[in-house]
Protein backbone atom coordinates (compact mmCIF):
# COMPACT_ATOMS: atom_id res chain seq x y z
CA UNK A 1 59.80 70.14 137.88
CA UNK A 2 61.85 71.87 140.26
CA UNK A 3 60.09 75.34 140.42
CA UNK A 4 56.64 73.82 141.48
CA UNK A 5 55.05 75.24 138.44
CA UNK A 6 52.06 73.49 138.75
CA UNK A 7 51.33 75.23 141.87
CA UNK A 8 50.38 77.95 139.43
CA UNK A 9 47.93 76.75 137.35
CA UNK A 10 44.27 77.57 138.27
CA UNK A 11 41.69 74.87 138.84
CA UNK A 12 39.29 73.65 136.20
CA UNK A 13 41.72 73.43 133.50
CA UNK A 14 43.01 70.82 131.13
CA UNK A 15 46.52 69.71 131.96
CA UNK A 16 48.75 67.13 131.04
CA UNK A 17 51.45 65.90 133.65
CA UNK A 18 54.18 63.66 132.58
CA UNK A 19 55.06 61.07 135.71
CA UNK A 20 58.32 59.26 136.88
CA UNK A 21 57.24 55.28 137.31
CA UNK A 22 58.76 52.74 139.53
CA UNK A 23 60.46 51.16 136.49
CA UNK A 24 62.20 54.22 135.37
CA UNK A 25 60.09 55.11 132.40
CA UNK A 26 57.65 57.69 132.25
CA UNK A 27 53.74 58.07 131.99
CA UNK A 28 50.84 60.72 131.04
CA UNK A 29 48.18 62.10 133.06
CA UNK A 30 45.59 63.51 131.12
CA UNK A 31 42.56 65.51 132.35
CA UNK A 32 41.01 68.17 134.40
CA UNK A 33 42.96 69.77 137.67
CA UNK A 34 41.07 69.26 140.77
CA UNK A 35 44.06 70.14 143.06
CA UNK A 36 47.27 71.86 142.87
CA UNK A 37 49.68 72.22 145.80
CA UNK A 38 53.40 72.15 146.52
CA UNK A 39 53.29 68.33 147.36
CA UNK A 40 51.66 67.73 144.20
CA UNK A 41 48.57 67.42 141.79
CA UNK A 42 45.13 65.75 141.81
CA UNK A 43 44.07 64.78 138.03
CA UNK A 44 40.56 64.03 136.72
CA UNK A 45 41.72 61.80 133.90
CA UNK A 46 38.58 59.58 132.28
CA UNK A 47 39.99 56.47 133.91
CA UNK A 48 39.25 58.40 137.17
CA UNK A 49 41.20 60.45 139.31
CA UNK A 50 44.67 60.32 139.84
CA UNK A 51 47.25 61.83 142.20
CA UNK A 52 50.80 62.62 141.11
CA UNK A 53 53.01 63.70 144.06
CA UNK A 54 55.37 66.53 143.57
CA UNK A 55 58.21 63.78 143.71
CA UNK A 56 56.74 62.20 140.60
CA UNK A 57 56.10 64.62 138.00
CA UNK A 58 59.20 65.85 135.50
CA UNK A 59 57.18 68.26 133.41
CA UNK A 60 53.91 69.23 132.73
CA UNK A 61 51.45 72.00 131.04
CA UNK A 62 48.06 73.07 130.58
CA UNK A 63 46.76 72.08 127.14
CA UNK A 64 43.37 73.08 124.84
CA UNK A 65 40.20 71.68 126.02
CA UNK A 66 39.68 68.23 124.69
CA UNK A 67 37.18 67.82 121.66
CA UNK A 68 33.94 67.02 121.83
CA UNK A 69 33.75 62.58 121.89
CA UNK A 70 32.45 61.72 118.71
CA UNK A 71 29.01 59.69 118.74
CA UNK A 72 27.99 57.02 115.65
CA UNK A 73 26.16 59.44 114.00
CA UNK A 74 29.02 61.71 113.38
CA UNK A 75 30.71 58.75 111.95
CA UNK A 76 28.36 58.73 109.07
């Protein structure tokens, strides 16, 4: 992402930020923006957090809140 778009988003929300990987393929980065900044983004995926420098990420966008986890009673 050229433009730095990211640097736009406010903190708090829900984003999803597709990476460039070592190998040449791609991976997602789910979860709530801590940090946004020209040099990149600071994700608070479930796995943890995860920084994605600017150099990395080819697109991303802010998406809906996730769902509420469903527990083994809702299962029923």
């Amino acid at each position: 992402m050229d433009d730095a778009l990211w640097t736009t988003w406010p903190l708090g929300v829900r984003v999803v930020v597709r990476r460039r990987l070592p190998d040449g393929m791609f991976g997602d980065v789910l979860g709530d923006l801590l940090e946004t900044g020209p040099d990149g983004v600071l994700v608070r995926t479930r796995a943890g957090d995860v920084r994605v420098t600017a150099a990395e990420i080819a697109i991303g966008k802010i998406v809906p809140p996730a769902r509420p986890r469903r527990t083994h009673h809702d299962q029923a």
